[in-house]
Protein backbone atom coordinates (compact mmCIF):
# COMPACT_ATOMS: atom_id res chain seq x y z
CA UNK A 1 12.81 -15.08 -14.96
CA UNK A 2 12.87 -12.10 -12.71
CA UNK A 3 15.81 -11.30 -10.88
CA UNK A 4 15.38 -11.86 -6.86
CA UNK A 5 17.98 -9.79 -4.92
CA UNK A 6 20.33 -11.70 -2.36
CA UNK A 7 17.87 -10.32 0.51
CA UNK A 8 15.11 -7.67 0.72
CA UNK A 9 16.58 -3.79 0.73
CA UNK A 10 13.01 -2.38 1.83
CA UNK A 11 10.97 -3.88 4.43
CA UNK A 12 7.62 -2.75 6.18
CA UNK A 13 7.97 -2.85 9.57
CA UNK A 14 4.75 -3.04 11.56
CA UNK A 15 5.99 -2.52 15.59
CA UNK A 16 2.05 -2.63 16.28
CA UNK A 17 -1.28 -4.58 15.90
CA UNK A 18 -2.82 -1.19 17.37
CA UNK A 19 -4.57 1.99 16.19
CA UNK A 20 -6.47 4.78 17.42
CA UNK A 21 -8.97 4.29 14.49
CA UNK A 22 -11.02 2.17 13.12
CA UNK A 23 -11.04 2.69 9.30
CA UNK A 24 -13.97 1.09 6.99
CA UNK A 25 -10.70 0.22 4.19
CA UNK A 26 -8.07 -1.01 6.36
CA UNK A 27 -7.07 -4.07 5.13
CA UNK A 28 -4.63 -4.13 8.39
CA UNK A 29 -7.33 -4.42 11.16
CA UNK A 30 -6.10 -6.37 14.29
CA UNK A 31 -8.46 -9.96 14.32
CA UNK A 32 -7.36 -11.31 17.49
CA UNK A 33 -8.01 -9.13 20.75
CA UNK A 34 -6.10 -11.34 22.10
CA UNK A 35 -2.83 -10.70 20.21
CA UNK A 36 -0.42 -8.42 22.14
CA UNK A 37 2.42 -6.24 20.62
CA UNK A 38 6.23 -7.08 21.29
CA UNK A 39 7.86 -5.74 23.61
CA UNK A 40 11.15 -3.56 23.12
CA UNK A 41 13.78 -6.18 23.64
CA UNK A 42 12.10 -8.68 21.10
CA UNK A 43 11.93 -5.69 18.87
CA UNK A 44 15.85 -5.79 19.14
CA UNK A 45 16.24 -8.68 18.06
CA UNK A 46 14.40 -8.46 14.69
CA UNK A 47 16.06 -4.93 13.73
CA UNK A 48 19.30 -6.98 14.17
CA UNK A 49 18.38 -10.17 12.06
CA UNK A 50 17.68 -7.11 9.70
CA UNK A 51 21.08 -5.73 10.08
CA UNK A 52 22.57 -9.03 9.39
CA UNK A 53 20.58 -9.57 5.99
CA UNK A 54 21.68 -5.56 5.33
CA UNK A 55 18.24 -4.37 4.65
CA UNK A 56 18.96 -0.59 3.58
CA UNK A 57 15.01 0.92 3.96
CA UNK A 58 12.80 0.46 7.17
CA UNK A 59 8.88 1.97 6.80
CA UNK A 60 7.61 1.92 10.24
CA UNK A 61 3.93 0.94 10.32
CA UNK A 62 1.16 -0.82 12.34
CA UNK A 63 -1.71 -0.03 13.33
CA UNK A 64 -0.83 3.20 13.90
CA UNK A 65 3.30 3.30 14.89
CA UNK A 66 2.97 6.52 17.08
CA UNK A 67 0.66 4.84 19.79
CA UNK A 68 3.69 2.96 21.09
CA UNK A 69 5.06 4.59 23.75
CA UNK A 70 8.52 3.69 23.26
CA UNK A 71 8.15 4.34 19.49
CA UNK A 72 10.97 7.08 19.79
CA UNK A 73 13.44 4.37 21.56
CA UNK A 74 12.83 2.00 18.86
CA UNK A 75 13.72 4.94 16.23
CA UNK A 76 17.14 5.54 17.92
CA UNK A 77 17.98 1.99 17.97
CA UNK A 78 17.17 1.92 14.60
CA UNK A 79 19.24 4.28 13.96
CA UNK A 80 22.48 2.86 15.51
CA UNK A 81 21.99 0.94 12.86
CA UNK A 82 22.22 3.64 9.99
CA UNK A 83 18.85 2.00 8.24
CA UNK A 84 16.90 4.71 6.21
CA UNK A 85 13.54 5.17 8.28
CA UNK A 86 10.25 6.35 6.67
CA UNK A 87 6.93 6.36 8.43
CA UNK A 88 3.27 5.40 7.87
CA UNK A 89 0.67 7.20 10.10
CA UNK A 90 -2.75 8.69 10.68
CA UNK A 91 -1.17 11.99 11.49
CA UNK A 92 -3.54 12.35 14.72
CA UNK A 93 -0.66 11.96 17.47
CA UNK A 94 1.69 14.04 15.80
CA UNK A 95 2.09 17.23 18.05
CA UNK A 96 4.30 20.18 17.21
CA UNK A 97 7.05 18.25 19.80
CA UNK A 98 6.90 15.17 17.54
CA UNK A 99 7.03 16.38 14.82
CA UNK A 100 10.33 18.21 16.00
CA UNK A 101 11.32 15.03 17.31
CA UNK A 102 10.87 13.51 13.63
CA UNK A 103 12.88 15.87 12.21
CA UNK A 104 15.60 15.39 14.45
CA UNK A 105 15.73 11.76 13.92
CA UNK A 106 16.38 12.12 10.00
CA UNK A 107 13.92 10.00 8.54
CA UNK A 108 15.22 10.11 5.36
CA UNK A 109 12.19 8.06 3.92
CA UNK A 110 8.62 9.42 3.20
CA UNK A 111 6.49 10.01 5.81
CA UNK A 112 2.93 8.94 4.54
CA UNK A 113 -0.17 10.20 5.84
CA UNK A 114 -3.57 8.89 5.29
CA UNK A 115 -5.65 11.26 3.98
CA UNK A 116 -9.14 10.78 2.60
CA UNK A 117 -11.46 13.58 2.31
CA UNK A 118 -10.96 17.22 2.29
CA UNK A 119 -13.96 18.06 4.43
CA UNK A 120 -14.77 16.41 7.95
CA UNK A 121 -18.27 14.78 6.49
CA UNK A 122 -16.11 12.38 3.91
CA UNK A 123 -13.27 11.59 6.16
CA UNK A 124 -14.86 10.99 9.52
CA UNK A 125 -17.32 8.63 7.26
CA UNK A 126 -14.24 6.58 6.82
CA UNK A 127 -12.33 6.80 9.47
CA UNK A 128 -14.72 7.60 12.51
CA UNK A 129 -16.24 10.20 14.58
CA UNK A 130 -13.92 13.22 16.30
CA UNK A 131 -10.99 11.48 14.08
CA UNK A 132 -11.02 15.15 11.20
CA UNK A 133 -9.32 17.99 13.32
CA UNK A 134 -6.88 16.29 14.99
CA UNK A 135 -5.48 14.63 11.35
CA UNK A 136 -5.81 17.96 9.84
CA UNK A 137 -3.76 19.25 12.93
CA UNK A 138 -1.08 16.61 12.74
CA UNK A 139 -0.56 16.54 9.18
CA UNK A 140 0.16 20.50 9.87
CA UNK A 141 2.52 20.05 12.47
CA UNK A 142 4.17 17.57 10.38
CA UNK A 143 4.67 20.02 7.48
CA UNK A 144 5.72 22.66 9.59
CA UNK A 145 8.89 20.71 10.45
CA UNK A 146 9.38 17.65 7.83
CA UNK A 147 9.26 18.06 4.01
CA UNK A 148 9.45 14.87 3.08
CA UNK A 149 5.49 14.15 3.24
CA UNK A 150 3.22 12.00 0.91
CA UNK A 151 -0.24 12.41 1.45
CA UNK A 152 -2.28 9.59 -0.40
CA UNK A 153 -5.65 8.98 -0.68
CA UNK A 154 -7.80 5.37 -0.95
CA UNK A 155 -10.00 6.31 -4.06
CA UNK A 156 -14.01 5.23 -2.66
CA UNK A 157 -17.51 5.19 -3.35
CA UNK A 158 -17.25 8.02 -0.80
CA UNK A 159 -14.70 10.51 -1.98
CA UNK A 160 -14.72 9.50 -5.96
CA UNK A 161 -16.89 12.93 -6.58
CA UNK A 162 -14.54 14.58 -4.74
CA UNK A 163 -11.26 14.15 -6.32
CA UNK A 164 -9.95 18.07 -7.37
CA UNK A 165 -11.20 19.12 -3.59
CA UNK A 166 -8.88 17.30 -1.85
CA UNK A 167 -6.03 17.78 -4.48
CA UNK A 168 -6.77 21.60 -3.79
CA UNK A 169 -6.97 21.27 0.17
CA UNK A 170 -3.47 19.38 0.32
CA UNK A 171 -1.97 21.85 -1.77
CA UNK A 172 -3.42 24.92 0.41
CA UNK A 173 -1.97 22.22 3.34
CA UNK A 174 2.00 22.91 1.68
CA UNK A 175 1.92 18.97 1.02
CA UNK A 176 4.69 18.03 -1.36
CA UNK A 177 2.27 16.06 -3.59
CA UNK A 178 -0.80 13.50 -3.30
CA UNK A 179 -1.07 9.69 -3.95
CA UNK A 180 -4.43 8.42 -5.13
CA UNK A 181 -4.64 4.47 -4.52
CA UNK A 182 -6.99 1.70 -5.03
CA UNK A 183 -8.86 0.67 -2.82
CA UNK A 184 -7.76 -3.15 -1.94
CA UNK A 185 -10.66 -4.67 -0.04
CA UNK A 186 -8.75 -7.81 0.76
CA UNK A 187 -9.94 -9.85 3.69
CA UNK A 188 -12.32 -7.57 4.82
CA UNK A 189 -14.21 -7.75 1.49
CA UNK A 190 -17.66 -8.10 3.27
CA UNK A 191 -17.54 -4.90 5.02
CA UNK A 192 -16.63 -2.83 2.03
CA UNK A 193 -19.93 -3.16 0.06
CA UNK A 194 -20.58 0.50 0.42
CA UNK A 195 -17.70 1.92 0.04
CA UNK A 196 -16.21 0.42 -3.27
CA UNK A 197 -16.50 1.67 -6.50
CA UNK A 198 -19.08 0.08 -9.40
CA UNK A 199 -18.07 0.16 -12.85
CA UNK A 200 -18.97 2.99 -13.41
CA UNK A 201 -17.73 5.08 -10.68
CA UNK A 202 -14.45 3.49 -11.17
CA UNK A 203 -14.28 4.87 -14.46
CA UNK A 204 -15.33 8.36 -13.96
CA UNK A 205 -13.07 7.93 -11.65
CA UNK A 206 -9.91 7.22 -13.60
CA UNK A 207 -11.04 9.91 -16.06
CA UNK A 208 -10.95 12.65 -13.38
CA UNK A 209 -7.49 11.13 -12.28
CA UNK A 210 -6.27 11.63 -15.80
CA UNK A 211 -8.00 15.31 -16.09
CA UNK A 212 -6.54 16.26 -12.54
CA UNK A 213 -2.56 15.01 -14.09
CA UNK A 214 -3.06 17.33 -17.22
CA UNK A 215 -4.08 20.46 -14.63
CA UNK A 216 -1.43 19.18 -11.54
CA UNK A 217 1.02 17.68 -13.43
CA UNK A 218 3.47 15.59 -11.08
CA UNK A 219 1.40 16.62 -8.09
CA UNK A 220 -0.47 13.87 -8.89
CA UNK A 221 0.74 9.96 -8.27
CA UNK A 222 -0.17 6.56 -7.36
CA UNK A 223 -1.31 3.09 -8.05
CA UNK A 224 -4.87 4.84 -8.76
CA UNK A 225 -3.37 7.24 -11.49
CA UNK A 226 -1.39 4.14 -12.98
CA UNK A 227 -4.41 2.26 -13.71
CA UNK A 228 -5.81 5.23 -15.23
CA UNK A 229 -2.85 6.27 -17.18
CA UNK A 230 -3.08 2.08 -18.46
CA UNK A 231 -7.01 3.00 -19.16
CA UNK A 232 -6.27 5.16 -21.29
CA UNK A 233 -3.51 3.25 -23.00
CA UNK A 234 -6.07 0.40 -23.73
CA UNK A 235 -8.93 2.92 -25.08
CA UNK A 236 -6.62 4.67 -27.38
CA UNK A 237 -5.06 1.67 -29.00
CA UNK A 238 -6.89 0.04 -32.07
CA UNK A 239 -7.51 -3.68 -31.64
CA UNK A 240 -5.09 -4.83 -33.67
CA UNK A 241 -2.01 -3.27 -32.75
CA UNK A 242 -3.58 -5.05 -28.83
CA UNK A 243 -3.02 -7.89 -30.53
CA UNK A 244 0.57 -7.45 -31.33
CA UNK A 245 1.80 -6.84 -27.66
CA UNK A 246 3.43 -9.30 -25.95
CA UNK A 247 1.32 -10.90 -22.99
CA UNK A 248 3.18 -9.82 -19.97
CA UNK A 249 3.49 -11.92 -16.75
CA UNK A 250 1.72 -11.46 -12.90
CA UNK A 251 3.98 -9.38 -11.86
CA UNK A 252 3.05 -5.87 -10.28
CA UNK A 253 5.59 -4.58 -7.95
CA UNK A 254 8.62 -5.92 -6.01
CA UNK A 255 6.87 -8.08 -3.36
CA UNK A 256 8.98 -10.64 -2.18
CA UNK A 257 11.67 -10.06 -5.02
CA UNK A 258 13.42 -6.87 -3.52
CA UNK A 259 11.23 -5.99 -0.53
CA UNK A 260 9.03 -8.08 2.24
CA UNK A 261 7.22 -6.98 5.18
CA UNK A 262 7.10 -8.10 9.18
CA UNK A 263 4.21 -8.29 11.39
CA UNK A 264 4.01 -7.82 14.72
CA UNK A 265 4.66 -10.63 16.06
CA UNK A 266 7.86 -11.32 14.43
CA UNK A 267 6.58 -13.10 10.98
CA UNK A 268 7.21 -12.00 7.78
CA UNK A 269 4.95 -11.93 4.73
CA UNK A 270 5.78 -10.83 0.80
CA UNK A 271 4.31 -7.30 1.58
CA UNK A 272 2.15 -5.24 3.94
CA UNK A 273 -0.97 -6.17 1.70
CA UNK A 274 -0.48 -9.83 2.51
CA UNK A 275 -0.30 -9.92 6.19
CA UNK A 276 -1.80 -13.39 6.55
CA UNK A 277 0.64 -15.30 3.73
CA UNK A 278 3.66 -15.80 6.14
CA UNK A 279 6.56 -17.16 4.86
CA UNK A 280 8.42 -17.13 7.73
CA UNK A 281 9.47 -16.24 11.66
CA UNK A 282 12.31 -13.81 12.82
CA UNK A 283 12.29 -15.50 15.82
CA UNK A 284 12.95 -19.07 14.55
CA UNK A 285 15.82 -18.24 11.84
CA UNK A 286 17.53 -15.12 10.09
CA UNK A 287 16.05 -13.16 7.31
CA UNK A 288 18.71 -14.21 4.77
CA UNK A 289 17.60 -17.93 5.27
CA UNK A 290 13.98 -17.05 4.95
CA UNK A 291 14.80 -14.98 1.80
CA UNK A 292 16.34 -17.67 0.06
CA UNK A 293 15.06 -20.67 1.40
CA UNK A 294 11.20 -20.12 1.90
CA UNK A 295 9.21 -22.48 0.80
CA UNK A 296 5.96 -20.46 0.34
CA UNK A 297 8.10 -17.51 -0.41
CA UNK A 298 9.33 -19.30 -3.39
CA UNK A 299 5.98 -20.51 -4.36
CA UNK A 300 5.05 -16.61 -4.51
CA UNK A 301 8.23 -15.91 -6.81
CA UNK A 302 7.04 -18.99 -9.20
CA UNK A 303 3.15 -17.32 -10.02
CA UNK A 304 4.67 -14.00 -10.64
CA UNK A 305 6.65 -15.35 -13.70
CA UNK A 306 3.75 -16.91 -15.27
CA UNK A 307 2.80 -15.71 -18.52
CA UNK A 308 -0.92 -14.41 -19.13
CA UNK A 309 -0.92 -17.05 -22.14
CA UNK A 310 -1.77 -19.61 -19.18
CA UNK A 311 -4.03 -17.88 -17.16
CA UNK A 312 -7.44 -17.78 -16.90
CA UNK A 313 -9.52 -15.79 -18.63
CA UNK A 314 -6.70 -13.76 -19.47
CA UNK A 315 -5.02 -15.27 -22.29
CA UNK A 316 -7.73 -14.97 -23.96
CA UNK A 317 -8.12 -11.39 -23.02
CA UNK A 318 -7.13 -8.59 -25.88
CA UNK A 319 -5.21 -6.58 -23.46
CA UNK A 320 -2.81 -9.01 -21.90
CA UNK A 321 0.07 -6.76 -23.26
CA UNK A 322 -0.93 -3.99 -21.21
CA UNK A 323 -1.92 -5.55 -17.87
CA UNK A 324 -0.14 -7.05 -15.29
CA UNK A 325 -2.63 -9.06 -13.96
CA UNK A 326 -3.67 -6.87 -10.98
CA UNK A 327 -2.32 -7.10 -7.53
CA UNK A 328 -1.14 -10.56 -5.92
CA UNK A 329 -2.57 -9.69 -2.70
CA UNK A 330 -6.32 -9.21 -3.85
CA UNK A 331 -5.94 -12.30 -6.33
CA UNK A 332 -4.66 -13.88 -3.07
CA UNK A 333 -8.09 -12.88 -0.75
CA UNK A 334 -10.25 -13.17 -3.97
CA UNK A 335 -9.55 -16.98 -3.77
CA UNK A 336 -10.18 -17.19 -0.20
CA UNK A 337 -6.38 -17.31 0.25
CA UNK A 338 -6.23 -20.33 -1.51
CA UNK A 339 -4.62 -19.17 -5.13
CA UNK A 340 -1.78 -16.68 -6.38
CA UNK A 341 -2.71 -17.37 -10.24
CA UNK A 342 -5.92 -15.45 -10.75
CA UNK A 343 -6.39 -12.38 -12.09
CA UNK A 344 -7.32 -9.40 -9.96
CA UNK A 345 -10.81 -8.74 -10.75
CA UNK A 346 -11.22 -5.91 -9.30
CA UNK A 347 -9.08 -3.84 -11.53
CA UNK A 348 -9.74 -6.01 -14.11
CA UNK A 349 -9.60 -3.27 -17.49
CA UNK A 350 -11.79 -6.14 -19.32
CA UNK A 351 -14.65 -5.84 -17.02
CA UNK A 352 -14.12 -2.08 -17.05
CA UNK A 353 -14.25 -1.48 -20.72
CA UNK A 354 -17.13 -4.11 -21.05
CA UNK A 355 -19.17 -2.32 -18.52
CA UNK A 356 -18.50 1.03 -20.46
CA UNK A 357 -19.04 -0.27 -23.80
CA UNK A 358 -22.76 -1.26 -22.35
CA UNK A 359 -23.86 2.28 -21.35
């Protein structure tokens, strides 16, 4: 069984419903126009339920965190609290001042920015009209003052061809290095039709990834370049010695074992990717209760240490000793949030190396 920590030392922390884009891949988009954000004293009274349960690690996300106007008050009152900050953002707020103002904060965490195409054409295609400069801008600013930076990248139908161009343009940027991720089309599965990845795209695409790590070396990361690094794995093993690995278990990263995320409004969810599985309310009982008493959150705990011997089709899958399963959130939409215990079949390597093997 895997070990579940007393209560969650990283949390996701999204102070907003609200952004200043409106992304094709965000799997984050607000549904109700209806829904409001919390004011600053409610927002006190979740960082302390998160002092009490001594969460260490606080990413501040949304939406995008920076169009809060007090976002700077709820940093310092964070910080009376000594948490570690990091930050997720679009990077088109961020002017010189704020980015001084960052730096004087200490966020000790990575800063993230979103950053998905080198050239205005690809981005703005994602991410909107008027939306290039000003990112380009505020991920400059950022660098100017913060070194701490993480620029990562949603592999797509869009950018796939693209790959080397924008690992050259964020290292002409001074970025520290560059995440390339999957793209997880989640709940909004209908409006990504044309920008995910067939079978063959994916692939090229994991091939470049694994050219691009040979030339960049550790410049290169992410769940993206971990599939591709396991692509390779299952390509360059015979069959039989396959056959000898142990089937692993659906489990993929520390969702709701050593880290959880909060919406909002107050609720809190495994992770960021699973906004709408809510195993709980700040506002009704403390974090440490939630953490170890959860129902649904224990439910979630159960199907990530199942073996791939019971699942279908994977246990009768040859490369159940190399995957994982896929990601519990996409398993999660992919059902119609109605299951935990299918496979991800989106990054599913046996559709993958079918699909290759017919070309």
């Amino acid at each position: 069984m895997r070990k579940i920590l007393s209560s969650p030392i990283w949390v996701d922390f999204c102070i907003t419903w609200f952004c200043n884009m409106k992304c094709k891949h965000c799997f984050a988009k607000l549904k109700n126009t209806n829904i409001k954000d919390l004011p600053f004293k409610d927002l006190k009274i979740i960082i302390k339920r998160l002092y009490e349960a001594k969460v260490f690690f606080i990413i501040l996300t949304g939406g995008e965190p920076l169009i809060r106007e007090d976002f700077f008050s709820i940093v310092d009152y964070l910080k009376k609290f000594h948490f570690h900050l990091g930050l997720n953002t679009n990077a088109t707020l961020i002017t010189e001042d704020i980015s001084k103002k960052i730096k004087d904060k200490g966020f000790k965490l990575r800063i993230s920015v979103s950053f998905d195409g080198s050239d205005k054409e690809t981005y703005e295609a994602l991410r909107g009209e008027n939306t290039y400069s000003k990112a380009i801008k505020g991920i400059e600013n950022l660098i100017k003052y913060n070194k701490n930076i993480r620029l990562f990248t949603v592999v797509n139908r869009l950018n796939y061809n693209k790959l080397e161009d924008i690992v050259k343009f964020a290292k002409s940027l001074k970025a520290p290095y560059i995440e390339f991720n999957n793209l997880r089309t989640l709940e909004n599965k209908t409006c990504f039709k044309d920008i995910s990845l067939n079978p063959s795209q994916k692939i090229e695409s994991l091939e470049k990834i694994l050219e691009l790590k040979d030339k960049y070396k550790n410049y290169i990361r992410g769940s993206f370049l971990h599939m591709a690094e396991m692509y390779k794995k299952i390509i360059t093993t015979t069959k039989r010695e396959l056959s000898k690995l142990k089937p692993k278990f659906l489990q993929n990263c520390d969702a709701g074992f050593g880290m959880a995320a909060i919406r909002a409004d107050g609720k809190i969810t495994p992770c960021y990717a699973m906004l709408d599985y809510v195993v709980g309310d700040l506002f009704k009982e403390n974090l440490k209760n939630i953490w170890q008493n959860s129902i649904p959150l224990k439910n979630f705990r159960k199907i990530q240490n199942i073996n791939l011997l019971k699942i279908e089709p994977c246990k009768k899958c040859l490369y159940k000793g190399v995957c994982n399963g896929g990601c519990r959130a996409s398993a999660y939409y992919e059902s119609k949030k109605k299951k935990l215990n299918i496979p991800d079949f989106e990054n599913c390597y046996l559709y993958l190396i079918n699909a290759k093997n017919k070309k």
